[in-house]
PDB file of N, CA and C in Angstrom:
ATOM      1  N   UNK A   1       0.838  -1.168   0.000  1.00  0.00           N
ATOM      2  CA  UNK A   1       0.000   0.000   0.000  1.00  0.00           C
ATOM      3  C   UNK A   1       0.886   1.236   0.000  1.00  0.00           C
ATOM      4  N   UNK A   2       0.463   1.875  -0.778  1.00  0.00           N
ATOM      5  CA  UNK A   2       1.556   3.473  -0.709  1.00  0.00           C
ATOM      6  C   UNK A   2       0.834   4.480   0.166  1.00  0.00           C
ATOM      7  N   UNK A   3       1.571   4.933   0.504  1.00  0.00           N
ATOM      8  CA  UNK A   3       1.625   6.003   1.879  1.00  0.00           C
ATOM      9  C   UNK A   3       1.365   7.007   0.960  1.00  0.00           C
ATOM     10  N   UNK A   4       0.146   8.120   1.544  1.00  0.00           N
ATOM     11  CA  UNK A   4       0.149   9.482   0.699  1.00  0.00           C
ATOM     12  C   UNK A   4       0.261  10.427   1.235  1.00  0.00           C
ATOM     13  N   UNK A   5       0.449  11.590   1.068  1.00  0.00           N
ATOM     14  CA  UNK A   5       0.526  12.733   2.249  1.00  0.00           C
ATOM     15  C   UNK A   5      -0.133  13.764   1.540  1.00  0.00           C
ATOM     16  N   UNK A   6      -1.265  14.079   2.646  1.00  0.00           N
ATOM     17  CA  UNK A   6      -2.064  14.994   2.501  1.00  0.00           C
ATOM     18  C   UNK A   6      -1.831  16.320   3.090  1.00  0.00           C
ATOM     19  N   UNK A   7      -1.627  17.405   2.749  1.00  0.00           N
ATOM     20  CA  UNK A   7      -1.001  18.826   3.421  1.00  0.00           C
ATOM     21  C   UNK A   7      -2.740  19.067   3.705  1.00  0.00           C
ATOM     22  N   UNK A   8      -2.017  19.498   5.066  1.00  0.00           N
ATOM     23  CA  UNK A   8      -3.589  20.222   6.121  1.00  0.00           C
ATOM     24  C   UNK A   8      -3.233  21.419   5.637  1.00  0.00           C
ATOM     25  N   UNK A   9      -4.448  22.525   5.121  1.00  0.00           N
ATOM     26  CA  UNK A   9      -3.979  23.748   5.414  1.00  0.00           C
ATOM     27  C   UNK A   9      -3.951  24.606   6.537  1.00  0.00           C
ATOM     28  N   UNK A  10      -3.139  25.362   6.722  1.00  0.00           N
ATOM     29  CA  UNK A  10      -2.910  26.266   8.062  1.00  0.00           C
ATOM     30  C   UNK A  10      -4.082  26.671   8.312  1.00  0.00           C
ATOM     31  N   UNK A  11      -4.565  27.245   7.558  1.00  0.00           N
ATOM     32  CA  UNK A  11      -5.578  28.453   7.755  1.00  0.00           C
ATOM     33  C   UNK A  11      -7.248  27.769   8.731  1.00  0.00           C
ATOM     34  N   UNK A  12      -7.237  26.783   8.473  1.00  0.00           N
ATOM     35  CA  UNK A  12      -8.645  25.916   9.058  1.00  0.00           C
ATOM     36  C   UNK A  12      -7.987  26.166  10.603  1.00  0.00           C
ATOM     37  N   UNK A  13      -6.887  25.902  11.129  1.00  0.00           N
ATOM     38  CA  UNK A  13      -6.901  26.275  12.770  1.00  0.00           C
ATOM     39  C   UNK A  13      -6.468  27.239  13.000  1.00  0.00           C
ATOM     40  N   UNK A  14      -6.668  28.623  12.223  1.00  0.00           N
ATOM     41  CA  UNK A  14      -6.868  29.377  12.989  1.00  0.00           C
ATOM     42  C   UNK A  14      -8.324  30.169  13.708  1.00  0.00           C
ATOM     43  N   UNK A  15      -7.938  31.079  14.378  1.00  0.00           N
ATOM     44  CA  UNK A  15      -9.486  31.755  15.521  1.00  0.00           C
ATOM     45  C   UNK A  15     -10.441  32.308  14.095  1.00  0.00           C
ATOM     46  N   UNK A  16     -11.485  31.990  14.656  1.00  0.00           N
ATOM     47  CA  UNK A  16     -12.413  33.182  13.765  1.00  0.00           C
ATOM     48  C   UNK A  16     -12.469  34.248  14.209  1.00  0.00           C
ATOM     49  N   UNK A  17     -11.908  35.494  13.016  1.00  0.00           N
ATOM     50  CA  UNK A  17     -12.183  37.063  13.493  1.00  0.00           C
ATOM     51  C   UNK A  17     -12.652  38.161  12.792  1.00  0.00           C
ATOM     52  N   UNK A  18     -13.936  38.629  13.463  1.00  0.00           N
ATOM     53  CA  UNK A  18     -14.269  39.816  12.100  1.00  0.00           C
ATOM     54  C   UNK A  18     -14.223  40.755  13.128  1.00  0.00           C
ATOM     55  N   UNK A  19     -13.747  41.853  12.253  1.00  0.00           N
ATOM     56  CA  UNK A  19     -13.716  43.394  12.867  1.00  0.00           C
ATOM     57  C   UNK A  19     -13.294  43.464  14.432  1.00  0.00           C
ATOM     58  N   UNK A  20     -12.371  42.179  14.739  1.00  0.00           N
ATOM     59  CA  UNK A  20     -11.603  42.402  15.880  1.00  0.00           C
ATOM     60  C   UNK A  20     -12.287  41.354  17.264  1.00  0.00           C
ATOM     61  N   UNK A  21     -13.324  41.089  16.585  1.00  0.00           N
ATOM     62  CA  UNK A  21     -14.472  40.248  17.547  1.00  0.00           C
ATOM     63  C   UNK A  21     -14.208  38.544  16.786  1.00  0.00           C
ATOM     64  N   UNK A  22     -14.172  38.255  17.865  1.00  0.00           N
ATOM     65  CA  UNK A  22     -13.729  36.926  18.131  1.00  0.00           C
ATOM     66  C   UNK A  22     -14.447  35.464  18.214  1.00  0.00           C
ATOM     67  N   UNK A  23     -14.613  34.332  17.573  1.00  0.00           N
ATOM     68  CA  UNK A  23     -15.137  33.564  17.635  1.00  0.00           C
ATOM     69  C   UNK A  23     -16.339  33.157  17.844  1.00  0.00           C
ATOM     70  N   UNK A  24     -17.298  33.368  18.885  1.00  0.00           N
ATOM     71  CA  UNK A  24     -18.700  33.304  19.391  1.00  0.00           C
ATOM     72  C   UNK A  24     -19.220  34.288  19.383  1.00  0.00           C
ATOM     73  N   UNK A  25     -18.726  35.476  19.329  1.00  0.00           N
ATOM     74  CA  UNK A  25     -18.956  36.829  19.419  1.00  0.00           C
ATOM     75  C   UNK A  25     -19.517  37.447  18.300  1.00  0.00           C
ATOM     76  N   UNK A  26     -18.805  37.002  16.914  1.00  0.00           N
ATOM     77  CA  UNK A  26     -19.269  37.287  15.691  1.00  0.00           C
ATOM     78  C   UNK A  26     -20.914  36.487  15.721  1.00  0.00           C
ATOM     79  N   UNK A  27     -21.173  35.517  15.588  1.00  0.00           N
ATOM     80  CA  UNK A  27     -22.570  35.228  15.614  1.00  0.00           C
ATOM     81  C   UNK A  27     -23.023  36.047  16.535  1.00  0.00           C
ATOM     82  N   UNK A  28     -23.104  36.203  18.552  1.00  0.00           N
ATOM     83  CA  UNK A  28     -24.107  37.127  19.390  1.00  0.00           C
ATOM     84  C   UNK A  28     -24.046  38.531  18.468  1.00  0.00           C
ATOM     85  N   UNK A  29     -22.842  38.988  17.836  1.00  0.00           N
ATOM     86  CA  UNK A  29     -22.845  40.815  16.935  1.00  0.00           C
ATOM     87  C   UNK A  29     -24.165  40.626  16.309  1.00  0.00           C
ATOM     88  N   UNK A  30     -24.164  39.589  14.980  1.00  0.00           N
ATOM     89  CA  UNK A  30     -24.541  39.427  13.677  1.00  0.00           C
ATOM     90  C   UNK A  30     -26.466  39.598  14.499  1.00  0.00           C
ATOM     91  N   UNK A  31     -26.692  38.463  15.480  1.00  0.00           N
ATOM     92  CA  UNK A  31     -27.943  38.393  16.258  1.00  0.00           C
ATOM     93  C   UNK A  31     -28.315  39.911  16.989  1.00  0.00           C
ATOM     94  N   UNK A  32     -27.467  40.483  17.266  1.00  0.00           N
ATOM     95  CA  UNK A  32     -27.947  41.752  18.258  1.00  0.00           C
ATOM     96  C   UNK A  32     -28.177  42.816  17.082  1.00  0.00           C
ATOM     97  N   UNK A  33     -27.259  42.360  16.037  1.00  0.00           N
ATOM     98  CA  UNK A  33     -27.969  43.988  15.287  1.00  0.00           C
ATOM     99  C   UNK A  33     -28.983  43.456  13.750  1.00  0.00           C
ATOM    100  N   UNK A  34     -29.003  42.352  14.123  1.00  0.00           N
ATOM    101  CA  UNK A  34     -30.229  42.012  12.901  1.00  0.00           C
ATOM    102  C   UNK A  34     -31.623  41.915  14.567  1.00  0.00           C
ATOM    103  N   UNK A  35     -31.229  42.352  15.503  1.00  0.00           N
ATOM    104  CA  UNK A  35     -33.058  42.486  16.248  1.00  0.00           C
ATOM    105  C   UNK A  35     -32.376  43.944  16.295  1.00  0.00           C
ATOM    106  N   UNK A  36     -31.472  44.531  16.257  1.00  0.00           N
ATOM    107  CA  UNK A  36     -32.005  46.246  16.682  1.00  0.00           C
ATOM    108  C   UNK A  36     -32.650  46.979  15.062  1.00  0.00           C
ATOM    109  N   UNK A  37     -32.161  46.165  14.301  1.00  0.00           N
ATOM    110  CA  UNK A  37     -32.674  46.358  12.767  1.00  0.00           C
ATOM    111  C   UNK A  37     -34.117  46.046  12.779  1.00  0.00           C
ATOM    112  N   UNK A  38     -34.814  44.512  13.466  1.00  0.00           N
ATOM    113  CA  UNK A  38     -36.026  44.873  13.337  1.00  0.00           C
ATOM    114  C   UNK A  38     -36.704  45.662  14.336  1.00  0.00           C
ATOM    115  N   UNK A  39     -36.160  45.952  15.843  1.00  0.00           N
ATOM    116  CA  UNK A  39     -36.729  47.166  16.589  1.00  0.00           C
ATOM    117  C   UNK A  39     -36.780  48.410  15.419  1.00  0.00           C
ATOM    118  N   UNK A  40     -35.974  48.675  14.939  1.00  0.00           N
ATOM    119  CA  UNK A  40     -35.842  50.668  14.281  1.00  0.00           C
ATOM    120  C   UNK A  40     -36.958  50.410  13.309  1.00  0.00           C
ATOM    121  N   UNK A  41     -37.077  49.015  12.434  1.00  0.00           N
ATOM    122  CA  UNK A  41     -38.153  48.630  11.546  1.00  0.00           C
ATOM    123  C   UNK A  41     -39.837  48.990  12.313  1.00  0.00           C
ATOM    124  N   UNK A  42     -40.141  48.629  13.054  1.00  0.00           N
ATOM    125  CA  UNK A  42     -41.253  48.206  14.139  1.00  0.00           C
ATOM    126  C   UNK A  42     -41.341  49.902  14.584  1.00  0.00           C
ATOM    127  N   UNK A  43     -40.681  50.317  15.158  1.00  0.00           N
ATOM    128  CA  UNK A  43     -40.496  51.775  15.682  1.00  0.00           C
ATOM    129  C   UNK A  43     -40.665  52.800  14.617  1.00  0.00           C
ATOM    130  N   UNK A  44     -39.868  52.650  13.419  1.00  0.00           N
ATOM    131  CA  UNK A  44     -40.218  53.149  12.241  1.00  0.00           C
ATOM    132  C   UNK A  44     -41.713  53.538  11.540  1.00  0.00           C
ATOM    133  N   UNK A  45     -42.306  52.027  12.284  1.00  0.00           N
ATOM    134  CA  UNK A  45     -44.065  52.011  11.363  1.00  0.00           C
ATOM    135  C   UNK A  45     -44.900  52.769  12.574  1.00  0.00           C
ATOM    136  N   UNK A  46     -44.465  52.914  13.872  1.00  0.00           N
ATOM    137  CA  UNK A  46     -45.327  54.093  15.001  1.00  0.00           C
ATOM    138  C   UNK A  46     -44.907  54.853  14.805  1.00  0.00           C
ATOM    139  N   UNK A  47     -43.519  55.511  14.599  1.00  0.00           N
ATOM    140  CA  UNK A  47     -42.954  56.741  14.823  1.00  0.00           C
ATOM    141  C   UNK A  47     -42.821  57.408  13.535  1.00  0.00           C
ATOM    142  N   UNK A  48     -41.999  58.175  13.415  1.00  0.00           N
ATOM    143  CA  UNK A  48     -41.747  58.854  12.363  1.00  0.00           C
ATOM    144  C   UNK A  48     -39.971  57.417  11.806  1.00  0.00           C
ATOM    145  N   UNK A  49     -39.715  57.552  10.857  1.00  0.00           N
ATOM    146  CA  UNK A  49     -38.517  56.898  10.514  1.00  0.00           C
ATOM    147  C   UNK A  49     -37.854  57.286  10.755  1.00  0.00           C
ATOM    148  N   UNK A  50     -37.090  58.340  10.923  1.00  0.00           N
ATOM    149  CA  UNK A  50     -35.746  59.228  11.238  1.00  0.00           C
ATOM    150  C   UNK A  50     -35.790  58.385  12.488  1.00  0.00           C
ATOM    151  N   UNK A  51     -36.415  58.664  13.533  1.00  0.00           N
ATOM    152  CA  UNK A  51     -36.528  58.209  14.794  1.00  0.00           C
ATOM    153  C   UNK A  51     -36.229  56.459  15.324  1.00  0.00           C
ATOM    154  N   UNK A  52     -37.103  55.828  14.685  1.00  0.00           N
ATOM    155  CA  UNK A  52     -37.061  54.564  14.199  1.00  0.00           C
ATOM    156  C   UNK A  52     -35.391  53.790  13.553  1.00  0.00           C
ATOM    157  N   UNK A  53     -35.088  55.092  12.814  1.00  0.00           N
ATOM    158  CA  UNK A  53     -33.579  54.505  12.375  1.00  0.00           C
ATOM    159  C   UNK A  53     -32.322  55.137  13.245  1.00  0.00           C
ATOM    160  N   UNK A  54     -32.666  56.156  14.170  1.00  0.00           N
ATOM    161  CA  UNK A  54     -31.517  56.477  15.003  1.00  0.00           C
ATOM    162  C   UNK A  54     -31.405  55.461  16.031  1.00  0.00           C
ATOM    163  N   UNK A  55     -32.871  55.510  16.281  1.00  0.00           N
ATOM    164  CA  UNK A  55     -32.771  54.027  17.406  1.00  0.00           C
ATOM    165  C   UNK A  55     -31.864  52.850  16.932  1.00  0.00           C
ATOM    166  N   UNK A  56     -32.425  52.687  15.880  1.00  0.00           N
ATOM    167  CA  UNK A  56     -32.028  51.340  15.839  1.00  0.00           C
ATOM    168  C   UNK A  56     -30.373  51.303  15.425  1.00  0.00           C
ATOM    169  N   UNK A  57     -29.762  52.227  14.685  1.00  0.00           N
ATOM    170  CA  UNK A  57     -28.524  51.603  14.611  1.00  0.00           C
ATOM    171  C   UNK A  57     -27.532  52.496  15.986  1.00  0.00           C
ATOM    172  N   UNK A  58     -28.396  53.073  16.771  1.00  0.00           N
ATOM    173  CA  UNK A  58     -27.705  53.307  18.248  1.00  0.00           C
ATOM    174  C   UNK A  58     -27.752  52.168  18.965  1.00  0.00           C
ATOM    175  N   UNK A  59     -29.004  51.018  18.517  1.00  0.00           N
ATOM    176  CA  UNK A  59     -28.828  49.626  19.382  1.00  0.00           C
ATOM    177  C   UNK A  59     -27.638  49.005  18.723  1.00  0.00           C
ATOM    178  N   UNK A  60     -27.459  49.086  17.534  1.00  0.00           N
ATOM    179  CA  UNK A  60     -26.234  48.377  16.601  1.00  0.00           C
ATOM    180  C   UNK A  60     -24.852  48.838  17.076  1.00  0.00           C
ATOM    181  N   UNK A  61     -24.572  49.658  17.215  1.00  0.00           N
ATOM    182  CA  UNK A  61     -23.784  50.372  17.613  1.00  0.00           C
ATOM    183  C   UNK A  61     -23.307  50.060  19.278  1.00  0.00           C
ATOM    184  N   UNK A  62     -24.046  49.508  19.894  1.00  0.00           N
ATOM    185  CA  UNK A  62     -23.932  49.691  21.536  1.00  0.00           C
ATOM    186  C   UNK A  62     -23.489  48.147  21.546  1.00  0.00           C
ATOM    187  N   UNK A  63     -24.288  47.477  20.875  1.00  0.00           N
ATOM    188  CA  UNK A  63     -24.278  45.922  20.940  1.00  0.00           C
ATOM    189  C   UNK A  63     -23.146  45.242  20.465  1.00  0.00           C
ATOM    190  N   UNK A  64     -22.562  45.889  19.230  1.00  0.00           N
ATOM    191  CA  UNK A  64     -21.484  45.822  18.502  1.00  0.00           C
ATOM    192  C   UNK A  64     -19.666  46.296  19.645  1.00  0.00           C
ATOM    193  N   UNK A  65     -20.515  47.359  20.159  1.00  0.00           N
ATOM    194  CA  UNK A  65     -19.175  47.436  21.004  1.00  0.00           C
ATOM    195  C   UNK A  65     -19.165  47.139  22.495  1.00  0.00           C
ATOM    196  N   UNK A  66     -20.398  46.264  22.796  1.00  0.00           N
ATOM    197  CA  UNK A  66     -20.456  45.277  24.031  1.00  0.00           C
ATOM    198  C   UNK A  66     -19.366  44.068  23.417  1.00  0.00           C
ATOM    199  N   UNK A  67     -20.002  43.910  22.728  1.00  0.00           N
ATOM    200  CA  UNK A  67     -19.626  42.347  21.891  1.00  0.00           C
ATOM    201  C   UNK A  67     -18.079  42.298  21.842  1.00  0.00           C
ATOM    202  N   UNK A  68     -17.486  43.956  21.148  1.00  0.00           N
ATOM    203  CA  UNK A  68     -16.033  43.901  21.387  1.00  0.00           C
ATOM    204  C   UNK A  68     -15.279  44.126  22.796  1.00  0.00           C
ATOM    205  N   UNK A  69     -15.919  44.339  23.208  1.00  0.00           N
ATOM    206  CA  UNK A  69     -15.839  44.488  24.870  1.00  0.00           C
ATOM    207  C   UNK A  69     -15.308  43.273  25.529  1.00  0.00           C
ATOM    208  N   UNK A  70     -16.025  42.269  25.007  1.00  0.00           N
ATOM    209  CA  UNK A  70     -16.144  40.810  25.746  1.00  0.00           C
ATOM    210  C   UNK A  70     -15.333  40.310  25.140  1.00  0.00           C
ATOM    211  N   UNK A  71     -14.978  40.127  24.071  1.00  0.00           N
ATOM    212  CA  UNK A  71     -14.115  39.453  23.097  1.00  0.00           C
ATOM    213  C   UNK A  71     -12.736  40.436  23.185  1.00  0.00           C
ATOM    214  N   UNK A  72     -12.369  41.127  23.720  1.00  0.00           N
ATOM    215  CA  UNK A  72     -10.951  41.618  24.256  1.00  0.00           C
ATOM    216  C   UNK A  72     -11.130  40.940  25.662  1.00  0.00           C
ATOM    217  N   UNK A  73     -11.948  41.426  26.293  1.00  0.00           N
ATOM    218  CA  UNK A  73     -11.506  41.186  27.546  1.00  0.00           C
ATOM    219  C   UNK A  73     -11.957  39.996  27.801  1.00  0.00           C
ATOM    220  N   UNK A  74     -12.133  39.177  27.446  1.00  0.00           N
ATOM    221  CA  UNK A  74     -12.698  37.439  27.677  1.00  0.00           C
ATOM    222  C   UNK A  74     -12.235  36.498  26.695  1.00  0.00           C
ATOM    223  N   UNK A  75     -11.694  37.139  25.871  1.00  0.00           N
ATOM    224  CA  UNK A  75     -11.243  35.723  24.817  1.00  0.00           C
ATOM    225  C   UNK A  75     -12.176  35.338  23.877  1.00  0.00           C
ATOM    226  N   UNK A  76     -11.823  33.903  23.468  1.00  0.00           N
ATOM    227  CA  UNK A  76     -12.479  33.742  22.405  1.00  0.00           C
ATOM    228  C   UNK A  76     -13.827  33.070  22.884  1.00  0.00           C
ATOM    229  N   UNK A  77     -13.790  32.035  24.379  1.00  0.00           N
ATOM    230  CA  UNK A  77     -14.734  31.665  24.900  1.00  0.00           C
ATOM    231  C   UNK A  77     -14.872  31.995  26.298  1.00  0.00           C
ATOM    232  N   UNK A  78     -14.062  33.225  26.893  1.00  0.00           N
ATOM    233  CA  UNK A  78     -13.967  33.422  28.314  1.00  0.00           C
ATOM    234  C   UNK A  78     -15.281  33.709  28.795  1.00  0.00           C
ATOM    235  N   UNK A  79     -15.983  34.567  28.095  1.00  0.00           N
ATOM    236  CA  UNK A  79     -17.410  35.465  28.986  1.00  0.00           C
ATOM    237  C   UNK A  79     -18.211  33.916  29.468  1.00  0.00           C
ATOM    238  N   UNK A  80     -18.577  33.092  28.759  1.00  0.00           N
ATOM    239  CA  UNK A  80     -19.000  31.903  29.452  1.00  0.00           C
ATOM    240  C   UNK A  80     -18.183  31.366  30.636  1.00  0.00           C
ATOM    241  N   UNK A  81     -17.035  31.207  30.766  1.00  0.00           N
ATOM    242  CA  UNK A  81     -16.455  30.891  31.677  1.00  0.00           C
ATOM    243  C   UNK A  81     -16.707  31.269  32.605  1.00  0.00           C
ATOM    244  N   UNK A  82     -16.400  32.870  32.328  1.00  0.00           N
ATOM    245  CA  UNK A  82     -16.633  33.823  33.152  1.00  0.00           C
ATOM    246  C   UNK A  82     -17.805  34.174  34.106  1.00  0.00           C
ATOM    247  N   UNK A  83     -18.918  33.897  33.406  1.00  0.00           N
ATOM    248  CA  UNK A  83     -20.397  33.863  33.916  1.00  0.00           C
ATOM    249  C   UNK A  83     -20.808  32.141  34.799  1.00  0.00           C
ATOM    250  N   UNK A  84     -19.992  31.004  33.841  1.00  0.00           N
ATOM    251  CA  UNK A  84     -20.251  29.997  34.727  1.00  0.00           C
ATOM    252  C   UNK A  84     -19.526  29.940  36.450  1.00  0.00           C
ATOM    253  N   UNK A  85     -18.238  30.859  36.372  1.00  0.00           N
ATOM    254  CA  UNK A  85     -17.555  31.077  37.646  1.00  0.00           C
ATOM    255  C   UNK A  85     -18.331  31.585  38.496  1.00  0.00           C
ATOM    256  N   UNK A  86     -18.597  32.514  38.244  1.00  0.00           N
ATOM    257  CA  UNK A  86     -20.056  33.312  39.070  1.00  0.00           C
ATOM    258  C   UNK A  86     -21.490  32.802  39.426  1.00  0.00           C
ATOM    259  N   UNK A  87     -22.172  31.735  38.679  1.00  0.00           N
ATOM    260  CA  UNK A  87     -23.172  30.855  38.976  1.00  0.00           C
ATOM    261  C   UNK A  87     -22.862  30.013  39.560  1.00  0.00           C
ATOM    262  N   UNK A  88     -21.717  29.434  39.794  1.00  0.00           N
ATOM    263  CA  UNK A  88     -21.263  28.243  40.929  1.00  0.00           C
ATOM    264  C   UNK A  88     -21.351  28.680  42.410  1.00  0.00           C
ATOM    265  N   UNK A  89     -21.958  27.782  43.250  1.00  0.00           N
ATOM    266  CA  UNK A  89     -21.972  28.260  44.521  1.00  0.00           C
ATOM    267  C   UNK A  89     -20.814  28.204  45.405  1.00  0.00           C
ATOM    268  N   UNK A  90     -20.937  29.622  46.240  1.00  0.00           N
ATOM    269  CA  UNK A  90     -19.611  29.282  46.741  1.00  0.00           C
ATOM    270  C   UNK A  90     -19.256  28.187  48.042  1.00  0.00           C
ATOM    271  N   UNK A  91     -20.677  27.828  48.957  1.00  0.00           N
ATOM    272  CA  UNK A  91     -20.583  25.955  49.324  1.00  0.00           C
ATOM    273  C   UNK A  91     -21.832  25.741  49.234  1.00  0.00           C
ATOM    274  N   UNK A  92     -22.063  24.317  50.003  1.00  0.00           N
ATOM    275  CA  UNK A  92     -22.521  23.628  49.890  1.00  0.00           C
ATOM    276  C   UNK A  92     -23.393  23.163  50.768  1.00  0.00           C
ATOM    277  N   UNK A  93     -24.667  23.545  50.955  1.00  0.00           N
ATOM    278  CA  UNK A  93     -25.273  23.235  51.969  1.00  0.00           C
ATOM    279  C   UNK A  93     -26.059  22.113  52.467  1.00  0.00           C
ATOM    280  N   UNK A  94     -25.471  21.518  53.080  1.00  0.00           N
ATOM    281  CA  UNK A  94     -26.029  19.893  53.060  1.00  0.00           C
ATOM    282  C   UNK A  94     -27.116  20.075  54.136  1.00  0.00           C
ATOM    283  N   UNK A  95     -28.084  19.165  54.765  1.00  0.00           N
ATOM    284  CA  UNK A  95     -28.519  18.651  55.734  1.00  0.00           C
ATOM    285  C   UNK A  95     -28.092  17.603  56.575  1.00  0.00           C
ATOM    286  N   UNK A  96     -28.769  17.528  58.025  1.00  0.00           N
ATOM    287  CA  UNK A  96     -27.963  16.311  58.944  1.00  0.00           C
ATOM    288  C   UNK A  96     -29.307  16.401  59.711  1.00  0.00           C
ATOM    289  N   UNK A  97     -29.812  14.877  59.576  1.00  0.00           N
ATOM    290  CA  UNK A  97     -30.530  14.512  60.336  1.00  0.00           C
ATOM    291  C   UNK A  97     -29.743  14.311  62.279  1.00  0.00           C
ATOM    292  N   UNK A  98     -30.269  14.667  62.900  1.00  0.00           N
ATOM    293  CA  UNK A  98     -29.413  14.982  64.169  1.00  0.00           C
ATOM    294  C   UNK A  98     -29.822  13.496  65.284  1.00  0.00           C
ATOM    295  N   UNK A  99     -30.721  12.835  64.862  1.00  0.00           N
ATOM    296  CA  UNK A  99     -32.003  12.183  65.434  1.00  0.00           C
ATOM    297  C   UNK A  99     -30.457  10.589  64.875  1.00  0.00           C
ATOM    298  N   UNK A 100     -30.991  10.290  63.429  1.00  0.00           N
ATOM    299  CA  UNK A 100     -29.719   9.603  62.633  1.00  0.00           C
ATOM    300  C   UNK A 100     -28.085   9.578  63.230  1.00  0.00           C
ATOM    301  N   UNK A 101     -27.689  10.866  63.410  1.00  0.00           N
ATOM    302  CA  UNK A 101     -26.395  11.085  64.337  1.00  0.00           C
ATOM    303  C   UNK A 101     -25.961  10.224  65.552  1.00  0.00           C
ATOM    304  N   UNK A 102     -27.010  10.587  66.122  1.00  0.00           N
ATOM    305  CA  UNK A 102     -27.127  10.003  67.338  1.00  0.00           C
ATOM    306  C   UNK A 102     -26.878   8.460  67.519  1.00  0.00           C
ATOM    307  N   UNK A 103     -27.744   8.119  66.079  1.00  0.00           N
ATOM    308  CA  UNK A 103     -27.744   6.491  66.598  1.00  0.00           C
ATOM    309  C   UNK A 103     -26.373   5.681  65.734  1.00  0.00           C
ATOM    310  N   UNK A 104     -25.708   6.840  65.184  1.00  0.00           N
ATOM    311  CA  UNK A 104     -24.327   6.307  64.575  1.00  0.00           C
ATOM    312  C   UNK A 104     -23.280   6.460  66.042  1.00  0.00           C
ATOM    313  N   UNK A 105     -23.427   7.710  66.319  1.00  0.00           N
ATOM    314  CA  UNK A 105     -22.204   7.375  67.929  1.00  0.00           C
ATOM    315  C   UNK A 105     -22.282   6.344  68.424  1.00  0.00           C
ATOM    316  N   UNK A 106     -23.312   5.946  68.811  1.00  0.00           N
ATOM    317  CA  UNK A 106     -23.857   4.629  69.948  1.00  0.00           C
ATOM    318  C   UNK A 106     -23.527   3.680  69.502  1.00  0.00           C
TER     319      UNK A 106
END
């Protein structure tokens, strides 16, 4: 059997990055400003449009630089980490039957 060698290309391991935002981050961006797009839409059909469209790409705008926010300062998957560190309790509160206790000394 002959041996073949297949070249991996580099480029498949590296991070995903658009506009500086990082891995998981690019999808939550892409999600936060396709809903502030349909808020300014929705707001647009009560309000006047001017109004409707400042809103909405001031939500684009805010969401976009949360997003880079997290993705500097958290990495590519830190903010989860980060948030699961904080939902962990810090102990553990068991119960003790005291009645049970008793009849283990004896």
């Amino acid at each position: 059997m002959e041996d073949k060698y297949y070249p991996i290309p580099k480029a498949l391991q590296k991070d995903v990055t658009f506009f500086g935002l990082k891995a998981k981050y690019v999808d939550q961006a892409f999600k936060g400003i396709f809903l502030s797009l349909i808020l300014g839409m929705i707001l647009g059909a009560f309000t006047t449009t001017l109004i409707g469209f400042v809103v909405s790409l001031l939500a684009a705008c805010g969401y976009f630089l949360l997003m880079l926010y997290y993705s500097f300062s958290f990495g590519e998957s830190g903010y989860l980490k980060a948030r699961a560190d904080k939902a962990r309790p810090t102990f553990i509160k068991g119960t003790v039957n005291k009645k049970m206790l008793l009849k283990w000394i004896r």
